[in-house]
PDB file of N, CA and C in Angstrom:
ATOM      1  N   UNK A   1      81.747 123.614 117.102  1.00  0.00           N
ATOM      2  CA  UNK A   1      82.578 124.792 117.134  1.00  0.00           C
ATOM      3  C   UNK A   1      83.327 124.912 115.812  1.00  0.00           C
ATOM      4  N   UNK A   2      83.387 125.541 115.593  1.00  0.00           N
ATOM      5  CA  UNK A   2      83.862 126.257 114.116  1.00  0.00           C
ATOM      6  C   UNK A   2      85.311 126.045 114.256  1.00  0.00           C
ATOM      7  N   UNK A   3      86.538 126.210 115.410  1.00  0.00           N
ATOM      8  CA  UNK A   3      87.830 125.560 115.251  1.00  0.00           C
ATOM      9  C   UNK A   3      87.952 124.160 115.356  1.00  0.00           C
ATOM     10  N   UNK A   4      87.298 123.344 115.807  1.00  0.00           N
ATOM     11  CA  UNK A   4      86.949 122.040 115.218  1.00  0.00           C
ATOM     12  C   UNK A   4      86.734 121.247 114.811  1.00  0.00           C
ATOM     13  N   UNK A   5      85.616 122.526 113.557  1.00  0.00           N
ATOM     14  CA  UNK A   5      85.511 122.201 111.232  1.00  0.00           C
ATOM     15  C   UNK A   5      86.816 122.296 111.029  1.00  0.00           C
ATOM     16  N   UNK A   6      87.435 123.316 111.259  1.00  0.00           N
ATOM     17  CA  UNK A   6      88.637 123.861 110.705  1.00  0.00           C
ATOM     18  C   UNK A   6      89.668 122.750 110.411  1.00  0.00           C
ATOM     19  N   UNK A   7      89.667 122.273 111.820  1.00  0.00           N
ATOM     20  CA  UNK A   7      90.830 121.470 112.281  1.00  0.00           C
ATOM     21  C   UNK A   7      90.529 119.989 111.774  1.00  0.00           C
ATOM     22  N   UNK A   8      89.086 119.862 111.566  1.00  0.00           N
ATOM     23  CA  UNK A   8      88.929 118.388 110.813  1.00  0.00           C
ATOM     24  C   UNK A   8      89.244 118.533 109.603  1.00  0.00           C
ATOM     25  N   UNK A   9      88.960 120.156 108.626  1.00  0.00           N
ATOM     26  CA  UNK A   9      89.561 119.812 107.052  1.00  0.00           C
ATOM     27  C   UNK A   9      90.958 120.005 106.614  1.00  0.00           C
ATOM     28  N   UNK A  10      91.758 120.462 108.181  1.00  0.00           N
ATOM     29  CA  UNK A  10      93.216 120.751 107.411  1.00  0.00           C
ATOM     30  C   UNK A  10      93.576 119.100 107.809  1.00  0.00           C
ATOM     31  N   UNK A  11      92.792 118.154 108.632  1.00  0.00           N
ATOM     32  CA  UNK A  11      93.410 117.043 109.031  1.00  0.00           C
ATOM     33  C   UNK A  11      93.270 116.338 107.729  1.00  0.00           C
ATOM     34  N   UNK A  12      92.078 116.702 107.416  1.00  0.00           N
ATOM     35  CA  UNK A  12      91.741 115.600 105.751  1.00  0.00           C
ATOM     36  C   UNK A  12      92.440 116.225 104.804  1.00  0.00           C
ATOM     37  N   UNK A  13      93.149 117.303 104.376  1.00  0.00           N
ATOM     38  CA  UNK A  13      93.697 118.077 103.651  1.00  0.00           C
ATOM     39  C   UNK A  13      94.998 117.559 103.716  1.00  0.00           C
ATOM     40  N   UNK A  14      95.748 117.290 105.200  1.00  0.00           N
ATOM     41  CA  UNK A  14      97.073 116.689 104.999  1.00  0.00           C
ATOM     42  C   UNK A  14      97.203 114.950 104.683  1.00  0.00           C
ATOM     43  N   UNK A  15      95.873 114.331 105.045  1.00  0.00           N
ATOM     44  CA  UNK A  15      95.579 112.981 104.469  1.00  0.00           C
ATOM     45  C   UNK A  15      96.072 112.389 103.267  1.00  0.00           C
ATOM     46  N   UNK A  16      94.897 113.406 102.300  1.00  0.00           N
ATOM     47  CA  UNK A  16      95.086 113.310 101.170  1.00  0.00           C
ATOM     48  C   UNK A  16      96.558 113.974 100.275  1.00  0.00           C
ATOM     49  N   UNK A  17      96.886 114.975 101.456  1.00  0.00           N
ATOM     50  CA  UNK A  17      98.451 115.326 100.821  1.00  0.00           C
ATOM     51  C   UNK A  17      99.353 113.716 100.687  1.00  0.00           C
ATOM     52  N   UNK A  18      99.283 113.464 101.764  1.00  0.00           N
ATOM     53  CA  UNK A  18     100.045 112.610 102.178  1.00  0.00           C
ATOM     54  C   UNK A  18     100.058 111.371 100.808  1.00  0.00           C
ATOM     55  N   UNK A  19      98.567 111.042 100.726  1.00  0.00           N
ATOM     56  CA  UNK A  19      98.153 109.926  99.840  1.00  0.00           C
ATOM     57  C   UNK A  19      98.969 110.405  98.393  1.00  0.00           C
ATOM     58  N   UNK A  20      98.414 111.531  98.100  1.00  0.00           N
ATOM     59  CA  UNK A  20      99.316 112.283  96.708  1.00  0.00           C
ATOM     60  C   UNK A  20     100.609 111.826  96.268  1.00  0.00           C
ATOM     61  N   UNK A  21     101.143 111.877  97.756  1.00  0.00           N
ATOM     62  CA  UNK A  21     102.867 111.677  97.436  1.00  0.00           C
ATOM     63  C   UNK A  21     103.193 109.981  97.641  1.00  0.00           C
ATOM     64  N   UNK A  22     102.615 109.458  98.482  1.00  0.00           N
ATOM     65  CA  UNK A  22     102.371 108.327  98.150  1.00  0.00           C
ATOM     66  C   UNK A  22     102.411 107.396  96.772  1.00  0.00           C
ATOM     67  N   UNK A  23     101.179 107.653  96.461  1.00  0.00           N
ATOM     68  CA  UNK A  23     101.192 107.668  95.262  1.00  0.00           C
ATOM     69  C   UNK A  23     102.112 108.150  93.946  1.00  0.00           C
ATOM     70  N   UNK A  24     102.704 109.072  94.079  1.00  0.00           N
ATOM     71  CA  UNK A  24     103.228 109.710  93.288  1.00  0.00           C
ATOM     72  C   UNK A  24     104.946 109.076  93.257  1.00  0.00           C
ATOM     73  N   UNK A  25     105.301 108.395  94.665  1.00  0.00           N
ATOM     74  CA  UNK A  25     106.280 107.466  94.937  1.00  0.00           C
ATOM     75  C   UNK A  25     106.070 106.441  93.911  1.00  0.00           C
ATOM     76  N   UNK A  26     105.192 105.504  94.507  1.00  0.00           N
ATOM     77  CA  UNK A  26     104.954 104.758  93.681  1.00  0.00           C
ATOM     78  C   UNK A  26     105.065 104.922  92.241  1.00  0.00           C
ATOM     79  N   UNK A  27     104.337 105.767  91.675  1.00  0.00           N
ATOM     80  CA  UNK A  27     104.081 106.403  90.086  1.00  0.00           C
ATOM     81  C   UNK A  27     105.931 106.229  89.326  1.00  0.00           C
ATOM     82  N   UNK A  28     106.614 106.644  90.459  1.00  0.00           N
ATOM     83  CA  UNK A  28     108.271 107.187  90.097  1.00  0.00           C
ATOM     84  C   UNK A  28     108.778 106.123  90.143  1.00  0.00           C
ATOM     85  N   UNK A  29     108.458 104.544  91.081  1.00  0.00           N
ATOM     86  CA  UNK A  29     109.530 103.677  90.664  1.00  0.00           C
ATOM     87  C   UNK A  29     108.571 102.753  90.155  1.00  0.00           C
ATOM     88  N   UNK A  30     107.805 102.925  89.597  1.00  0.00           N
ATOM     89  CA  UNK A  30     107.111 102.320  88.140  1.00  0.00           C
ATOM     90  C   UNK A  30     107.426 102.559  86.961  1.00  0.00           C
ATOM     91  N   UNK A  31     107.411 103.866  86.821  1.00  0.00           N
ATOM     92  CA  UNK A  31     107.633 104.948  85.498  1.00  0.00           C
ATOM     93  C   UNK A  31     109.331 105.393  85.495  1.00  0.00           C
ATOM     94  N   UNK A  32     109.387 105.113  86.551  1.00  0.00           N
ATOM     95  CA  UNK A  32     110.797 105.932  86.416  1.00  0.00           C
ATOM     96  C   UNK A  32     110.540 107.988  86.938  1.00  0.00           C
ATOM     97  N   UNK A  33     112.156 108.324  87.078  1.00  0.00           N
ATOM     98  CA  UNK A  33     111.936 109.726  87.656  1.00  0.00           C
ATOM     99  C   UNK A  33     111.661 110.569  86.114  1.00  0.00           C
ATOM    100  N   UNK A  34     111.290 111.842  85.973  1.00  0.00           N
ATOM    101  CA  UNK A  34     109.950 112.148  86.897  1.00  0.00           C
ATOM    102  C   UNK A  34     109.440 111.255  85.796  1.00  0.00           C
ATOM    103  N   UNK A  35     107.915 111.583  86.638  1.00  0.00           N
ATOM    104  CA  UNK A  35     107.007 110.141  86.031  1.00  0.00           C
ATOM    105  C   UNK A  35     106.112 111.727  84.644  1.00  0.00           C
ATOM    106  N   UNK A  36     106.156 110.822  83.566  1.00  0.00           N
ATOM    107  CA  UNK A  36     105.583 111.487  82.572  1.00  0.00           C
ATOM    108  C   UNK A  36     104.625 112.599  82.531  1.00  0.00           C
ATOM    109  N   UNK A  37     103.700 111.747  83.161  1.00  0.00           N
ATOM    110  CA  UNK A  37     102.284 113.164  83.301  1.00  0.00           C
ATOM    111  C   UNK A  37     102.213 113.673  84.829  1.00  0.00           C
ATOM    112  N   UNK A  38     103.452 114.028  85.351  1.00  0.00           N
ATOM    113  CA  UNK A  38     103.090 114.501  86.821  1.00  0.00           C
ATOM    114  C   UNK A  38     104.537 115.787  86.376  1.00  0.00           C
ATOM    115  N   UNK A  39     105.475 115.325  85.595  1.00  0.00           N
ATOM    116  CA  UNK A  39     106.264 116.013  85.416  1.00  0.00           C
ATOM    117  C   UNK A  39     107.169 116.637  86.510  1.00  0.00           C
ATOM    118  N   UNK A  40     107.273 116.145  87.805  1.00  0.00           N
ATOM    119  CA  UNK A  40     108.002 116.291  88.848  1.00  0.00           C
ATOM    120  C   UNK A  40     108.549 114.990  89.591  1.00  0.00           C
ATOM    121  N   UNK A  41     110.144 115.263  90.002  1.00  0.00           N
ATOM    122  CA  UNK A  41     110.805 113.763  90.347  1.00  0.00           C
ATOM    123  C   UNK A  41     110.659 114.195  92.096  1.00  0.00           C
ATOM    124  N   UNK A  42     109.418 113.645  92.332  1.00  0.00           N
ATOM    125  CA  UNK A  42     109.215 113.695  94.095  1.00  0.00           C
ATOM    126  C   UNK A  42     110.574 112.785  94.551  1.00  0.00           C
ATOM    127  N   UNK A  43     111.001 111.487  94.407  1.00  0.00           N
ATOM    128  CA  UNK A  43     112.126 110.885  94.910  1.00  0.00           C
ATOM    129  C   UNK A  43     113.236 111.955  95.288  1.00  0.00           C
ATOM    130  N   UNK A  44     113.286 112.751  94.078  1.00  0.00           N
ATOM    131  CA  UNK A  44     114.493 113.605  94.374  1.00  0.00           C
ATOM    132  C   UNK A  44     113.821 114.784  95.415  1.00  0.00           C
ATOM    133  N   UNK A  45     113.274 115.215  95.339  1.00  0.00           N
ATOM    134  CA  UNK A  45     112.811 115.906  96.123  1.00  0.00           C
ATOM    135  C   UNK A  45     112.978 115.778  97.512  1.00  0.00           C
ATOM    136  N   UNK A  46     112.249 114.662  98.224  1.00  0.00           N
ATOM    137  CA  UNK A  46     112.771 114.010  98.985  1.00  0.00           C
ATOM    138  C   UNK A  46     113.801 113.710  99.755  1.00  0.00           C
ATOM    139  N   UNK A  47     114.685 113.306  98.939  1.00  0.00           N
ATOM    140  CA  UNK A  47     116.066 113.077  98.928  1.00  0.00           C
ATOM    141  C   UNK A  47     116.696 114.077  98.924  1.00  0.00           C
ATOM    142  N   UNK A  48     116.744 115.301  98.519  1.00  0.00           N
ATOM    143  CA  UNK A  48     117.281 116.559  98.656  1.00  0.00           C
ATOM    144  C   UNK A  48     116.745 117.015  99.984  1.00  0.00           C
ATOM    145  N   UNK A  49     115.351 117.176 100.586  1.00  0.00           N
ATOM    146  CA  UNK A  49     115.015 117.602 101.722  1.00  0.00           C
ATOM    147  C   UNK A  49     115.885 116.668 102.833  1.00  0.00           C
ATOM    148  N   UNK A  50     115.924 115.169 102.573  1.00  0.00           N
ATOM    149  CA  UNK A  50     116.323 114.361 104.088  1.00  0.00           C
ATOM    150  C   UNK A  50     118.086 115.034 103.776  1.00  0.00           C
ATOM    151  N   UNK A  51     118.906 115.092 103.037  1.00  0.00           N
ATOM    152  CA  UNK A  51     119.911 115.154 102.957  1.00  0.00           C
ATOM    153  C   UNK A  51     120.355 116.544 103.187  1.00  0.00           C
ATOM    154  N   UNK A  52     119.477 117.986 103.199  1.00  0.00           N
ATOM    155  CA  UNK A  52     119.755 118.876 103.823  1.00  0.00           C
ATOM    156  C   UNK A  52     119.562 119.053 105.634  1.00  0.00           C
ATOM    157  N   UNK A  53     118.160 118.616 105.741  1.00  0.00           N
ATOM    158  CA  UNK A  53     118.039 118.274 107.197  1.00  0.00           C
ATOM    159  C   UNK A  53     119.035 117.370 107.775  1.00  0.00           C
ATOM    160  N   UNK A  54     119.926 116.560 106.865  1.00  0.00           N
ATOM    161  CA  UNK A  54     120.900 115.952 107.559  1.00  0.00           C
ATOM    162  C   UNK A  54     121.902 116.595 107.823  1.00  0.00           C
ATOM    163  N   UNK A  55     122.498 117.477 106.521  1.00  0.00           N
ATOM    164  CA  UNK A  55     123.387 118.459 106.908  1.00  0.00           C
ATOM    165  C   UNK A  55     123.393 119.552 107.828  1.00  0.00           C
ATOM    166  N   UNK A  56     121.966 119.422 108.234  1.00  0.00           N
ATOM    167  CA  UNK A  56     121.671 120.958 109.734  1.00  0.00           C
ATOM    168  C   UNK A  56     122.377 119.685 111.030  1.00  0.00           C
ATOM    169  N   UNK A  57     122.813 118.569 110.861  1.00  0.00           N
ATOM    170  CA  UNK A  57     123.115 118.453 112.188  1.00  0.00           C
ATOM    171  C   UNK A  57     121.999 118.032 113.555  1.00  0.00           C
ATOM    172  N   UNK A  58     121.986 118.469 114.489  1.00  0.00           N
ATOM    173  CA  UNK A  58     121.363 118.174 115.634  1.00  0.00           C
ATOM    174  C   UNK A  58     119.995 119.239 114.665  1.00  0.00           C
ATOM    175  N   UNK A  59     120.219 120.180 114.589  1.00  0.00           N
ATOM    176  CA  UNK A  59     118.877 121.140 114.182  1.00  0.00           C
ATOM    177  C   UNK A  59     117.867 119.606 112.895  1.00  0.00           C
ATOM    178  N   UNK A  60     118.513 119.194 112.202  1.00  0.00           N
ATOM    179  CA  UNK A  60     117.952 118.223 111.204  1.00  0.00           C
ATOM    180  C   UNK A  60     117.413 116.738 112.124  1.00  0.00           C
ATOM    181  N   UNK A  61     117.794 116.939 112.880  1.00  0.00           N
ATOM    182  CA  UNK A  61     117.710 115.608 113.976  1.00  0.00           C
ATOM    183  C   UNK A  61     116.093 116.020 114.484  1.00  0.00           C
ATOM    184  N   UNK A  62     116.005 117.152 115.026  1.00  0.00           N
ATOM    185  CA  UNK A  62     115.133 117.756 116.126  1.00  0.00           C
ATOM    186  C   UNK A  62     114.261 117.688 114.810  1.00  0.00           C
ATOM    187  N   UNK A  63     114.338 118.682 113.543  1.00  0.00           N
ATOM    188  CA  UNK A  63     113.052 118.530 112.321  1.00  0.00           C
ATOM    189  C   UNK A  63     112.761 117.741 112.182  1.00  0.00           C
ATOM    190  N   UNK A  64     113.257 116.655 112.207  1.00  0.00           N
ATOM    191  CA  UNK A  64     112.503 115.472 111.451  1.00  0.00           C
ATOM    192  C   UNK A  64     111.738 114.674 112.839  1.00  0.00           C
ATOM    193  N   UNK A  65     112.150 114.843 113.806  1.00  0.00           N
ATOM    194  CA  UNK A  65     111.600 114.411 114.699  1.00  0.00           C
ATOM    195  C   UNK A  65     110.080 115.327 115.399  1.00  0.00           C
ATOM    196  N   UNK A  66     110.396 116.758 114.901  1.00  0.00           N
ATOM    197  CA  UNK A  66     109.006 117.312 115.023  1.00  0.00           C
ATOM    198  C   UNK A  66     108.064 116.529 113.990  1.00  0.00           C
ATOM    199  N   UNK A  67     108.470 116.178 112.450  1.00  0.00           N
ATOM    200  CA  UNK A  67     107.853 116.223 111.767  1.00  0.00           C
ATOM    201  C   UNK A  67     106.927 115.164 112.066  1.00  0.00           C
ATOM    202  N   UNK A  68     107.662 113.592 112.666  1.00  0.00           N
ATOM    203  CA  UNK A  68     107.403 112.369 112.966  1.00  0.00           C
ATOM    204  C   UNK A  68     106.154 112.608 114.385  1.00  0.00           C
ATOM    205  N   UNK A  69     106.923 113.270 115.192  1.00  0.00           N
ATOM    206  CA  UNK A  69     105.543 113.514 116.352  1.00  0.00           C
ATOM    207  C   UNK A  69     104.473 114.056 116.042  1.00  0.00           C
ATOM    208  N   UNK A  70     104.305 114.738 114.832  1.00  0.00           N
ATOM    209  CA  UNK A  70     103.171 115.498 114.300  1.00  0.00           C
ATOM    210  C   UNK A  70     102.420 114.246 113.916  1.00  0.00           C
ATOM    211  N   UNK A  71     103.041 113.705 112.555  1.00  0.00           N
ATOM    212  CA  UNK A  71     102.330 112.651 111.603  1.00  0.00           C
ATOM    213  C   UNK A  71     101.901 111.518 112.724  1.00  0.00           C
ATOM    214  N   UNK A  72     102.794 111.050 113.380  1.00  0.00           N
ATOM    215  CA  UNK A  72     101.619 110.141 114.733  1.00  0.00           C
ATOM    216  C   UNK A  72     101.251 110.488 115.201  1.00  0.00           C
ATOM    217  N   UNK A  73     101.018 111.937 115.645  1.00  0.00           N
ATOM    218  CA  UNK A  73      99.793 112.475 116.676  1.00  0.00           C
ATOM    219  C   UNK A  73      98.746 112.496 115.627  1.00  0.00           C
ATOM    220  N   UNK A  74      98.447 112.737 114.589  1.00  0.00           N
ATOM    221  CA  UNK A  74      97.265 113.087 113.959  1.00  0.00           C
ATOM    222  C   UNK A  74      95.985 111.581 114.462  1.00  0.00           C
ATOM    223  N   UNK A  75      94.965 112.108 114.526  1.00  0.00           N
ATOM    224  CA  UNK A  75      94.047 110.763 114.832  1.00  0.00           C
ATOM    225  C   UNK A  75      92.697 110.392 113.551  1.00  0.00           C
TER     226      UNK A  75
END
C-alpha cells in the first residue's frame, strides 16, 4: 500500500534527521560552538528550544512529553 511507502520514508527521513543532529552535537563539543563548516551552534539551539518549552509551564511539560512518546513509538 502506498501509505505504508510513505510512512516507511518519513520514518527513515526522521532517522537520519535525528543522526544529523547527533552528530552535529558531537561536531560542537569537539570543535567548539558553532562548529566551522556547519556554521550553526545546534547546542544553542537546543537549549533555547528546552528553555522556552520550559517557560510554557505545564503546556512545555505535555510538548516534550508528546515529543518523547513519538521518538519511542517509532519502530
Amino acid at each position: 500500500m502506498w501509505v505504508d511507502t510513505i510512512k516507511g520514508w518519513l520514518k527513515d527521513i526522521a532517522e537520519v534527521g535525528l543522526l544529523i543532529i547527533a552528530a552535529a552535537v558531537v561536531l560542537e563539543v569537539i570543535f567548539g560552538s558553532p562548529v566551522p563548516f556547519i556554521g550553526y551552534g545546534i547546542t544553542d539551539n537546543i537549549t533555547a528550544l528546552t528553555r522556552e518549552l520550559g517557560s510554557q509551564g505545564i503546556v512545555g511539560i505535555i510538548a516534550i512529553g508528546i515529543i518523547v512518546w513519538l521518538y519511542l513509538r517509532r519502530s
